[in-house]
PDB file of N, CA and C in Angstrom:
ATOM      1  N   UNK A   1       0.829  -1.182   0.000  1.00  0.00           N
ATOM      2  CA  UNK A   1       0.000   0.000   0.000  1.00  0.00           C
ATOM      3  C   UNK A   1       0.871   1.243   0.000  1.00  0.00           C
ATOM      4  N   UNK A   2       0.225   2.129  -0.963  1.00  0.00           N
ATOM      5  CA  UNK A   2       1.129   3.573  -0.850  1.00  0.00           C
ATOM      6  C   UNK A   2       1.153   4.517   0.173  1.00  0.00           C
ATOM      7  N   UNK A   3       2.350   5.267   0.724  1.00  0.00           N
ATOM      8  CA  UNK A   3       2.437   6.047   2.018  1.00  0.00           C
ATOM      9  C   UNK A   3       1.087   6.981   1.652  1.00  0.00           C
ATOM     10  N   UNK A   4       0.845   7.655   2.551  1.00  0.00           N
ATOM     11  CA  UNK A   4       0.068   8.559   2.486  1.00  0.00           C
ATOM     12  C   UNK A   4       0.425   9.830   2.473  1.00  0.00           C
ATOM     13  N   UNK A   5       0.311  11.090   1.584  1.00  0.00           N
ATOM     14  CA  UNK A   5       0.973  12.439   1.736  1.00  0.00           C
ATOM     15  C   UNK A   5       0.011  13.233   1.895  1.00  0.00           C
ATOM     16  N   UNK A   6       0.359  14.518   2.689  1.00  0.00           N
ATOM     17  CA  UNK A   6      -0.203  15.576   2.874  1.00  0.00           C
ATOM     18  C   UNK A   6      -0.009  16.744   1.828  1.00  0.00           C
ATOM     19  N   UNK A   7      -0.963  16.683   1.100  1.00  0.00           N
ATOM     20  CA  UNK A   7      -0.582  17.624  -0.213  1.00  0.00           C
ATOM     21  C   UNK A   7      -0.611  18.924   0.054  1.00  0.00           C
ATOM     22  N   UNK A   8      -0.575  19.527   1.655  1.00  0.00           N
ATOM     23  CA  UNK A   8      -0.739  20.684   1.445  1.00  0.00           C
ATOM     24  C   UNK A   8       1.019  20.721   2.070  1.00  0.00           C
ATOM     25  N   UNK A   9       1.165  20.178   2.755  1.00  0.00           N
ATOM     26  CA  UNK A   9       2.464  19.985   3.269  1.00  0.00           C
ATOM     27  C   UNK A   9       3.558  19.908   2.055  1.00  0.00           C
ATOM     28  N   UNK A  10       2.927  19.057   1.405  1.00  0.00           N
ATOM     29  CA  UNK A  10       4.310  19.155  -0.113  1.00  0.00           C
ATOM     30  C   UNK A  10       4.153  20.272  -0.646  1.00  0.00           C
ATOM     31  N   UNK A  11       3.375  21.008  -1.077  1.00  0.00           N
ATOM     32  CA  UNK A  11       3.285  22.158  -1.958  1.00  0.00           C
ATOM     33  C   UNK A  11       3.732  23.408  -1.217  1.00  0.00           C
ATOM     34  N   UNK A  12       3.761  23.668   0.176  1.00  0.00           N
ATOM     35  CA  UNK A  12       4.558  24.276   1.040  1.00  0.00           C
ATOM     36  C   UNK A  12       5.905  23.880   1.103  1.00  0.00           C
ATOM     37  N   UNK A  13       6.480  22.687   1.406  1.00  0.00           N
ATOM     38  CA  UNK A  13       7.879  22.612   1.176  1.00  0.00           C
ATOM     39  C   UNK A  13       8.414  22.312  -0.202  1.00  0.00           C
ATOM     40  N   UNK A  14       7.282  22.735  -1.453  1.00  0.00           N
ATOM     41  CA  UNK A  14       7.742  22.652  -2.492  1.00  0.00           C
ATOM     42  C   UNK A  14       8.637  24.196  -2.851  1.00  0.00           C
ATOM     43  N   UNK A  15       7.287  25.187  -2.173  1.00  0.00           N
ATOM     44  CA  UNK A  15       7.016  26.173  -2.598  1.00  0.00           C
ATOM     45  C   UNK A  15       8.525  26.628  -1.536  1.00  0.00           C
ATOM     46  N   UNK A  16       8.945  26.667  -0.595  1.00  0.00           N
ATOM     47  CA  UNK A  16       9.917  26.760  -0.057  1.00  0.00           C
ATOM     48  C   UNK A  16      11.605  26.912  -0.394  1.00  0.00           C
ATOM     49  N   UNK A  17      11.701  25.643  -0.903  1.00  0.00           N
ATOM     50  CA  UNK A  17      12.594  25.360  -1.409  1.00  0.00           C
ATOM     51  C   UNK A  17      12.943  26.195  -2.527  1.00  0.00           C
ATOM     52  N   UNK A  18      11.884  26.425  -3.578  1.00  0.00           N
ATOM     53  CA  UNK A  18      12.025  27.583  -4.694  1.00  0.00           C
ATOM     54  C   UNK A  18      12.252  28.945  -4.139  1.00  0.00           C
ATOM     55  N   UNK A  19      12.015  28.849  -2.842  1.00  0.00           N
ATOM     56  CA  UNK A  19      12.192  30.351  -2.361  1.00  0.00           C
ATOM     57  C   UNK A  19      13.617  30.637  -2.089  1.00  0.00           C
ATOM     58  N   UNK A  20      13.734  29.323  -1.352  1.00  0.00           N
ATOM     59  CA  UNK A  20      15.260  29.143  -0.784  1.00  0.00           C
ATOM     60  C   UNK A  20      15.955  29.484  -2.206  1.00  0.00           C
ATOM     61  N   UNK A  21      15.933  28.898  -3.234  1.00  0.00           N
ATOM     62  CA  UNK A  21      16.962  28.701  -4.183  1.00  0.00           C
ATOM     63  C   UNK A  21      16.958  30.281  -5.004  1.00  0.00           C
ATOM     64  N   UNK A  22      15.531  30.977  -5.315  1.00  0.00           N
ATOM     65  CA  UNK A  22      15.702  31.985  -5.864  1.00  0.00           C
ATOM     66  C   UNK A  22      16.271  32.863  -4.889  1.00  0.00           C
ATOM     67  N   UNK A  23      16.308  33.110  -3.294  1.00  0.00           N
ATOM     68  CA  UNK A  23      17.356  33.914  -2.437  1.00  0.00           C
ATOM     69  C   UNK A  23      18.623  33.720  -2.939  1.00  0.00           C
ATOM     70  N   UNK A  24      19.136  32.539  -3.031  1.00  0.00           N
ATOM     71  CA  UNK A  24      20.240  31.771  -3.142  1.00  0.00           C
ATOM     72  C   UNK A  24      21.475  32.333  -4.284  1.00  0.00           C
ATOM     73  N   UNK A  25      19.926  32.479  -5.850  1.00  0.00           N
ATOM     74  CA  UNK A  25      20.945  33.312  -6.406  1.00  0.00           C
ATOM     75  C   UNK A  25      20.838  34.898  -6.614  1.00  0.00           C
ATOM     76  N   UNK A  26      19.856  35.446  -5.692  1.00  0.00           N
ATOM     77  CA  UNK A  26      19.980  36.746  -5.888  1.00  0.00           C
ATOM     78  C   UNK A  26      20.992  36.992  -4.908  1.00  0.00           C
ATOM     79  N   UNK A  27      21.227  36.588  -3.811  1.00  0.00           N
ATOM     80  CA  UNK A  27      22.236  36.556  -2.780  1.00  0.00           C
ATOM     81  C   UNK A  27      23.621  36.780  -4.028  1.00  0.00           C
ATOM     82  N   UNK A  28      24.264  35.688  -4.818  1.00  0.00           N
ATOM     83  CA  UNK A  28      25.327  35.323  -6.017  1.00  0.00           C
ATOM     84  C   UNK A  28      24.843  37.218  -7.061  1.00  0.00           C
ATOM     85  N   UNK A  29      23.851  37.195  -7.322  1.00  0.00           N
ATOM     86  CA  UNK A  29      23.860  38.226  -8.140  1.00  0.00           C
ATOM     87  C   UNK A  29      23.642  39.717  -8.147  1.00  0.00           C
ATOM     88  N   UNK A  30      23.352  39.764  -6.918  1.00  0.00           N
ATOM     89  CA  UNK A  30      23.209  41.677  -6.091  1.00  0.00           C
ATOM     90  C   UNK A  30      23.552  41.937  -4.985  1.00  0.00           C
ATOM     91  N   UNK A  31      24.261  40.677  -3.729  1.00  0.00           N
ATOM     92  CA  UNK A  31      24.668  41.276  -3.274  1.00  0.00           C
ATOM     93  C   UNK A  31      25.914  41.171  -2.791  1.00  0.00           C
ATOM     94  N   UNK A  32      25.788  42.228  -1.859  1.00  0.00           N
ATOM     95  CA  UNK A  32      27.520  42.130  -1.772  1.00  0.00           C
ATOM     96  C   UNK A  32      27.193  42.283   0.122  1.00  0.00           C
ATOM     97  N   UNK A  33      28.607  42.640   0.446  1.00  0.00           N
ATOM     98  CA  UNK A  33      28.534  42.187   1.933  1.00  0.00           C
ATOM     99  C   UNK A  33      28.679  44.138   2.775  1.00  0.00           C
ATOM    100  N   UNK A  34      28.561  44.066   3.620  1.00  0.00           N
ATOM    101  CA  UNK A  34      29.028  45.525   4.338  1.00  0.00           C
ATOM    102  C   UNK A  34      30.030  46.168   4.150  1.00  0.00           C
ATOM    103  N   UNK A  35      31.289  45.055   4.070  1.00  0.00           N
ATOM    104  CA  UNK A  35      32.339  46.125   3.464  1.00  0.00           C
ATOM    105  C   UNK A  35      32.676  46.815   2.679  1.00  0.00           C
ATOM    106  N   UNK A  36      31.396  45.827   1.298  1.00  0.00           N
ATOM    107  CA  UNK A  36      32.172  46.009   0.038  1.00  0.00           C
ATOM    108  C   UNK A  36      31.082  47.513  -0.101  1.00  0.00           C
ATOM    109  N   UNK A  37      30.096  47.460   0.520  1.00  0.00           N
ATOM    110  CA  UNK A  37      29.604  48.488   0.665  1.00  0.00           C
ATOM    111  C   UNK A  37      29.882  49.804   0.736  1.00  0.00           C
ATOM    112  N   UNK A  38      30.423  49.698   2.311  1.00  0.00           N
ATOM    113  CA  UNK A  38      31.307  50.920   2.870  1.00  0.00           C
ATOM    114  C   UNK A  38      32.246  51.521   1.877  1.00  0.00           C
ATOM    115  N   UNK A  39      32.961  50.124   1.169  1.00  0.00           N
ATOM    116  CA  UNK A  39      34.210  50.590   0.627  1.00  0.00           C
ATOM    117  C   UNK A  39      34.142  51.524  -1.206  1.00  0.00           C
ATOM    118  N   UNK A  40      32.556  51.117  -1.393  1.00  0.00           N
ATOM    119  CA  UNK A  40      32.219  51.388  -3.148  1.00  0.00           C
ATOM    120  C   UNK A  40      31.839  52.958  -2.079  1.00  0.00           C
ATOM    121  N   UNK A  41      30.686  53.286  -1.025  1.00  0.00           N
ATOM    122  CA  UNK A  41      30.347  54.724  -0.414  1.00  0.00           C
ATOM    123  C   UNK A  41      31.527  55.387  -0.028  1.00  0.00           C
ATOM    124  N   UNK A  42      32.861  54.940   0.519  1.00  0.00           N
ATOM    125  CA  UNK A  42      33.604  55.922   0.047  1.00  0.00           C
ATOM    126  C   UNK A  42      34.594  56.468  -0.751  1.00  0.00           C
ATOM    127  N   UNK A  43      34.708  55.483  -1.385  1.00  0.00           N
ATOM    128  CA  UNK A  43      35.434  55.693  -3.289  1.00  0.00           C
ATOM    129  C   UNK A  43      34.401  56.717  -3.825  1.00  0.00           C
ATOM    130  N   UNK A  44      33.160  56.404  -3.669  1.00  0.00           N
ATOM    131  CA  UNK A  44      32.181  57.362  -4.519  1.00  0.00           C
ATOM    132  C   UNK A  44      32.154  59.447  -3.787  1.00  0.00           C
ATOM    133  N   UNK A  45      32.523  59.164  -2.285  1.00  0.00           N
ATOM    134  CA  UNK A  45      32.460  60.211  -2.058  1.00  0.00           C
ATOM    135  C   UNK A  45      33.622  61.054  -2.157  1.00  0.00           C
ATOM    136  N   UNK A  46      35.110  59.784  -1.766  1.00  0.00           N
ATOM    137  CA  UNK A  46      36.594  60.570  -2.486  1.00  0.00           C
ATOM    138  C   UNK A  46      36.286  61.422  -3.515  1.00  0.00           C
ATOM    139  N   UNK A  47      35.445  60.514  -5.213  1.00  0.00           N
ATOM    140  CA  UNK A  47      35.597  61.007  -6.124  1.00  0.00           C
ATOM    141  C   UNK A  47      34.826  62.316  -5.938  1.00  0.00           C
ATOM    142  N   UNK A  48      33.689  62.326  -5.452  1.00  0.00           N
ATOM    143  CA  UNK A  48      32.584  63.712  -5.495  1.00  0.00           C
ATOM    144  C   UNK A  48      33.648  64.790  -4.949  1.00  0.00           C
ATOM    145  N   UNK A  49      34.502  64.557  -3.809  1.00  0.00           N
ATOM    146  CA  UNK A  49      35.472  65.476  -3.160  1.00  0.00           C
ATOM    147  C   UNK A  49      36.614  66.019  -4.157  1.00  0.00           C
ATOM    148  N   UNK A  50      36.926  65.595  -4.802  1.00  0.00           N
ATOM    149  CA  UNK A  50      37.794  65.528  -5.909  1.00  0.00           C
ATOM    150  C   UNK A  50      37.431  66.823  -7.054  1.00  0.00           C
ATOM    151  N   UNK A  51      36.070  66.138  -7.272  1.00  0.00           N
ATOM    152  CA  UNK A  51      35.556  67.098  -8.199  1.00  0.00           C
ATOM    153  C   UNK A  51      35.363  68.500  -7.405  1.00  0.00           C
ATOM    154  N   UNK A  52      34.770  68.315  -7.157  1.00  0.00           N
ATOM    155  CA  UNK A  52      34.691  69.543  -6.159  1.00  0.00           C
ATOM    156  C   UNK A  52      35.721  70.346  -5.488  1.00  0.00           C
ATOM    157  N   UNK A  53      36.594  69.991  -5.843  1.00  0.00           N
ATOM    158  CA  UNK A  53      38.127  70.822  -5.123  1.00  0.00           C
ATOM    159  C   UNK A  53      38.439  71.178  -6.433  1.00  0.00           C
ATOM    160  N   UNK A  54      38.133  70.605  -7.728  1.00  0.00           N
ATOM    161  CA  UNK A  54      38.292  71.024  -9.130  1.00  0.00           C
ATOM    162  C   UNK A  54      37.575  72.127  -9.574  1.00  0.00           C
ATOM    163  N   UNK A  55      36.794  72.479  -9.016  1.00  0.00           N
ATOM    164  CA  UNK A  55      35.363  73.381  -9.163  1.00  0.00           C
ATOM    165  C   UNK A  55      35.846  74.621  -9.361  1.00  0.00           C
ATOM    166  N   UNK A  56      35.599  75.628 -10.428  1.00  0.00           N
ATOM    167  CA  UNK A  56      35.919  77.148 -10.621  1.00  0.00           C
ATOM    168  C   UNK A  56      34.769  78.026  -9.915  1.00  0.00           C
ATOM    169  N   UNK A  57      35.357  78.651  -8.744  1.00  0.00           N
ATOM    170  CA  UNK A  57      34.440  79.748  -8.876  1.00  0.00           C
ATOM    171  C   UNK A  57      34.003  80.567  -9.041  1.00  0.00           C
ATOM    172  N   UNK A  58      32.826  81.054  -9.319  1.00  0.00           N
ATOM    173  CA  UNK A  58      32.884  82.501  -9.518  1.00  0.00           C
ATOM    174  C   UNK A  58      33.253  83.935  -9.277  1.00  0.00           C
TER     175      UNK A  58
END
């Protein structure tokens, strides 16, 4: 005789698992970690400083 399944139970840990895996690669494809963070916010603000010390005024 065949086990018996709870079909609402599979379609929840179906539905799960797809969740898990699409985190999985957006995790691989956008992100990055705190440092790399910190470290792109202040390269970006060096450069703004940069320009700005370049600046003619009136």
């Amino acid at each position: 005789m065949a086990e018996v399944v709870n079909l609402n139970r599979f379609r929840k840990a179906k539905a799960r698992t797809e969740r898990e895996r699409q985190a999985a690669e957006n995790r691989v494809r956008f992100g990055r970690d705190k440092a790399e963070r910190k470290a792109l916010e202040r390269e970006a603000q060096r450069q703004a400083d940069q320009l700005d010390e370049k600046k003619l005024e009136d």
